[in-house]
Protein backbone atom coordinates (compact mmCIF):
# COMPACT_ATOMS: atom_id res chain seq x y z
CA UNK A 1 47.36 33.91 -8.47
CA UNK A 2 45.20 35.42 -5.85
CA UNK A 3 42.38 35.99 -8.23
CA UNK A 4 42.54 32.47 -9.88
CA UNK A 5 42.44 30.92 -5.99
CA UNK A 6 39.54 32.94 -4.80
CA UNK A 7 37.81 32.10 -8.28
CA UNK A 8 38.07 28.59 -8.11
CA UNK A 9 36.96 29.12 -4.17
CA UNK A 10 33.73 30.74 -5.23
CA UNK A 11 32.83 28.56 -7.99
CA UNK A 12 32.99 25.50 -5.87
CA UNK A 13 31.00 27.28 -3.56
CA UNK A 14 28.43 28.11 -6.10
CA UNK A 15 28.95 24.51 -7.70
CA UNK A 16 28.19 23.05 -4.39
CA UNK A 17 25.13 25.23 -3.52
CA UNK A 18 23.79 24.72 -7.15
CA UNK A 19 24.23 20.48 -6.70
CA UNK A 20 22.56 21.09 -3.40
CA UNK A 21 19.18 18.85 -3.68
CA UNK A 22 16.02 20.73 -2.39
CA UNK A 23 13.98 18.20 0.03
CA UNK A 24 10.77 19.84 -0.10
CA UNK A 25 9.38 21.44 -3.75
CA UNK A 26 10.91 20.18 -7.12
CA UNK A 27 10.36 22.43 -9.97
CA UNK A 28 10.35 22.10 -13.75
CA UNK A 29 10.66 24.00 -16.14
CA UNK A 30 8.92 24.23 -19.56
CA UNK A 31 9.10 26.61 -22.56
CA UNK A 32 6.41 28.79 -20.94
CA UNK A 33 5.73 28.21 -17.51
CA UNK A 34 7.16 26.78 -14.42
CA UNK A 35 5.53 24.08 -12.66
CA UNK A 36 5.91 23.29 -8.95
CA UNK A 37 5.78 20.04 -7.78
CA UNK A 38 4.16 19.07 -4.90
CA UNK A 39 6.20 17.56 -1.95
CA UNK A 40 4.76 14.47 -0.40
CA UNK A 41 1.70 14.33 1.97
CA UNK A 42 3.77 12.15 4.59
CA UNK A 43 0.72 12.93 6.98
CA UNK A 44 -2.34 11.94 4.36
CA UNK A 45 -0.07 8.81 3.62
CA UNK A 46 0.48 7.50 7.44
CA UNK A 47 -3.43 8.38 8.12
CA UNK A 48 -4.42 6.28 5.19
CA UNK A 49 -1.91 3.30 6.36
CA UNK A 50 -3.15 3.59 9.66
CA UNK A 51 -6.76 3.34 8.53
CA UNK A 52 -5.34 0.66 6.68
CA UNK A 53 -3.32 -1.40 9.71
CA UNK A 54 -6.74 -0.88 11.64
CA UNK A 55 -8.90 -2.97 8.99
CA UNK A 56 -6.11 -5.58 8.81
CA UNK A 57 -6.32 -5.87 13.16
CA UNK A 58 -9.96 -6.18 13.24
CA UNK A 59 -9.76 -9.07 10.67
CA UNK A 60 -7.05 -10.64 12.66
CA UNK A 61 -9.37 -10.38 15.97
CA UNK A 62 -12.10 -11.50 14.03
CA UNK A 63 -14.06 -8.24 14.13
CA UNK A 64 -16.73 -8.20 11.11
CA UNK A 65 -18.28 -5.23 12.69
CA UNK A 66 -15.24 -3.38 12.97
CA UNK A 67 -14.21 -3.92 9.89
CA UNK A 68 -17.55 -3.03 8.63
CA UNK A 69 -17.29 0.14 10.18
CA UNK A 70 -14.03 1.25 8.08
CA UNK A 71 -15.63 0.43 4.76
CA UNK A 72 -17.56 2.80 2.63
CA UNK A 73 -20.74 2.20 1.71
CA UNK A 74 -20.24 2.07 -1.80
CA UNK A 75 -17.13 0.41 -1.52
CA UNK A 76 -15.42 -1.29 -4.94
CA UNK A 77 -13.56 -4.17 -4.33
CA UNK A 78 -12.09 -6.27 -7.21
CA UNK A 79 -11.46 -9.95 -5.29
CA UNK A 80 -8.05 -11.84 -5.82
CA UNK A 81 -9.96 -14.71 -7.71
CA UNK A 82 -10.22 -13.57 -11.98
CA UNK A 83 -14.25 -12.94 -12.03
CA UNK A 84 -14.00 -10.53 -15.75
CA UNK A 85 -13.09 -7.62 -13.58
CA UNK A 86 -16.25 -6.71 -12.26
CA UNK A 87 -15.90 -4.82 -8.88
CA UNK A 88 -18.61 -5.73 -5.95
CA UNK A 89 -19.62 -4.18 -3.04
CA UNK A 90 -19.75 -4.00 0.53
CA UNK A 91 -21.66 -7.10 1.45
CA UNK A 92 -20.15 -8.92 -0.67
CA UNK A 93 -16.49 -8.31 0.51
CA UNK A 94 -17.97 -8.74 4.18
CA UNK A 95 -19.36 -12.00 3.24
CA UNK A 96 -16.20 -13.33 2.18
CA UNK A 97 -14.22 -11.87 5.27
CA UNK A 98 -16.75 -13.91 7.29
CA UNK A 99 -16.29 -16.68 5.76
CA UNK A 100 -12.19 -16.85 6.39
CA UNK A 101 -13.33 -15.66 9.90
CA UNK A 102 -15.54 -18.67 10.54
CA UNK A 103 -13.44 -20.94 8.62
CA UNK A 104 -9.77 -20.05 10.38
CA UNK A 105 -8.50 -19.36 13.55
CA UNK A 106 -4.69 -17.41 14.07
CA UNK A 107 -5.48 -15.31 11.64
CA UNK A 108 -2.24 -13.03 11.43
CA UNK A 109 -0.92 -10.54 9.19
CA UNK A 110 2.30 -9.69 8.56
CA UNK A 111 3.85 -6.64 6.57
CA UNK A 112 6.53 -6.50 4.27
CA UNK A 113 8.19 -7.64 1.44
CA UNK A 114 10.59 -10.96 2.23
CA UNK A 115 13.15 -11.42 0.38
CA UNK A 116 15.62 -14.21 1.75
CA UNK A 117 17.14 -12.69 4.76
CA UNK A 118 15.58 -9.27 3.80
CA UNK A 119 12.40 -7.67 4.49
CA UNK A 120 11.35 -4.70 2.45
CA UNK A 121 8.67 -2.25 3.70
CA UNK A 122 4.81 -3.39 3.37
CA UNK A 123 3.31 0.47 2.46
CA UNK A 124 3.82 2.46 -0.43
CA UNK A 125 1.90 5.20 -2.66
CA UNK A 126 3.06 7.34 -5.00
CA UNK A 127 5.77 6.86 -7.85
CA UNK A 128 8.27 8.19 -9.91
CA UNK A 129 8.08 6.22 -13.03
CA UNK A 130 7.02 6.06 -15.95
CA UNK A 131 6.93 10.05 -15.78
CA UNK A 132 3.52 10.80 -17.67
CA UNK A 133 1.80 9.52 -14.50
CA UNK A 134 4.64 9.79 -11.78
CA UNK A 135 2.72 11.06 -8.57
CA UNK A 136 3.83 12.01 -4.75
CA UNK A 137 0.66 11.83 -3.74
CA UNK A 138 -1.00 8.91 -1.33
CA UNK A 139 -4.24 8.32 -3.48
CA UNK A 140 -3.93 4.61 -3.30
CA UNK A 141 -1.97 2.94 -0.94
CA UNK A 142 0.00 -0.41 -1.85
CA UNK A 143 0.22 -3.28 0.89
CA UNK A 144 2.69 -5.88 0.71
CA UNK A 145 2.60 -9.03 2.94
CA UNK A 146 1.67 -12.57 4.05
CA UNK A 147 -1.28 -14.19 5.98
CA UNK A 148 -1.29 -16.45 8.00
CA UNK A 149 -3.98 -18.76 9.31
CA UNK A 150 -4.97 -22.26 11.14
CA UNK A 151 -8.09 -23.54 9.45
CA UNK A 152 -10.51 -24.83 11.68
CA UNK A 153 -11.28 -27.90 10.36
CA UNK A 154 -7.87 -29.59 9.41
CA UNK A 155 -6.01 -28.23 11.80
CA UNK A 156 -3.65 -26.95 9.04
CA UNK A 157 -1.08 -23.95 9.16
CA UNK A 158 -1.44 -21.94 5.79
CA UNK A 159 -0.27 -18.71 4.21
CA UNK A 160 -0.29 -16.93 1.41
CA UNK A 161 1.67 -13.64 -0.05
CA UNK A 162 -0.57 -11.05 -0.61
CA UNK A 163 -0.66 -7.42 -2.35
CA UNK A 164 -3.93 -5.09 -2.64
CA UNK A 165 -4.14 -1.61 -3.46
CA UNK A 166 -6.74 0.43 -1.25
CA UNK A 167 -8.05 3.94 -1.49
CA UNK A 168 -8.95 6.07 1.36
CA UNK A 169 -11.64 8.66 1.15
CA UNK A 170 -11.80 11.74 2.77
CA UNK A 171 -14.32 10.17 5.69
CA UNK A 172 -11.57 7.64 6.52
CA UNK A 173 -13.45 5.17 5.13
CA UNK A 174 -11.82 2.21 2.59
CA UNK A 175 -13.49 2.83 -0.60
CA UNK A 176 -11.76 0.47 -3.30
CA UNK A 177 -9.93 -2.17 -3.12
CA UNK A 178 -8.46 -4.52 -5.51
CA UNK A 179 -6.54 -7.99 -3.88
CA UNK A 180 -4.17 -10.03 -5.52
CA UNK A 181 -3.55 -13.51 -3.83
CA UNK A 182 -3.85 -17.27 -4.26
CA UNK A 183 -6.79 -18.10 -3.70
CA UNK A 184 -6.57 -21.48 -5.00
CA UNK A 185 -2.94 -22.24 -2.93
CA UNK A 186 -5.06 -22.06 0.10
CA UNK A 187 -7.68 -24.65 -0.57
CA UNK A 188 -4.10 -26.45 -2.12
CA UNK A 189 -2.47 -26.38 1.46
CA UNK A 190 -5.47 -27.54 3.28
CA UNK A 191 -5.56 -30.44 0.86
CA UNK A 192 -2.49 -31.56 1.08
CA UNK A 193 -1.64 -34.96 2.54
């Protein structure tokens, strides 16, 4: 009886450390090899939102230059508006943030996903799914959120949900971006009667 007790006491124990999940390295194995995952880059990814935050602050103060400053000089950017998916460049994202700049005032952007009484977070990289391009690494950072603006003119609030994904290069500098918002719901809320 002794034996079955302490034999059930060590499986569980074994059981138990086995179930254990490891935090940092997941490994896999295949018929030949063993590959390592790698754990998260929590650092790379809270640079890169930082960077990120930064751009977003400089718009909201109405800082071109700033903002100029954090792009690349090649900079991609695909705009929210369908144009065939070509990307454009530097001045001509800059033009465009000037023109919200001299064309709204209260510009204000707010993170996070809002779901009724809940609000989601408005960073995220990486994924798990589907597997045969699952990644834990912060290559391009997604941004969830709203704006929020007067425009000058009218006098009207607006806002507008918006979603980009933005790649940081190793200078700190944004060096793609593609936006998704509606572009036409603005120009629909200034119009409104």
């Amino acid at each position: 009886m002794k034996k079955l007790f302490l034999s059930l006491i060590v499986i569980a124990l074994l059981s138990f450390v086995a179930c254990k999940e490891s935090t940092t390295v997941e490994t896999t194995e295949t018929e030949d090899t063993t590959e390592v995952a790698e754990a998260p880059d929590y650092a790379a990814f809270n640079q890169k939102v930082e960077i990120l935050r930064s751009f977003i602050k400089a718009h909201e103060n109405e800082d071109l230059n700033a903002q100029k400053e954090l792009l690349s000089d090649t900079l991609k950017w695909s705009p929210p508006a369908y144009n065939g998916n070509q990307l454009l460049g530097k001045d001509d994202f800059l033009a465009v943030l000037q023109g919200y700049q001299e064309n709204f005032e209260n510009i204000k952007y707010t993170e996070g996903i809002i779901l009724g009484d809940i609000k989601e977070g408005g960073w995220w990289s990486g994924s798990a799914f589907p597997e045969e391009s699952a990644s834990s690494t912060p290559d391009a950072i997604r941004m969830y959120g709203t704006w929020t603006a007067t425009h000058t003119e009218s006098g009207k609030e607006i806002g507008v949900k918006f979603y980009a994904v933005s790649w940081v290069n190793d200078a700190g500098k944004i060096a793609q971006m593609t936006e998704y918002f509606d572009v036409n719901g603005i120009a629909s809320q200034i119009a409104e009667e």
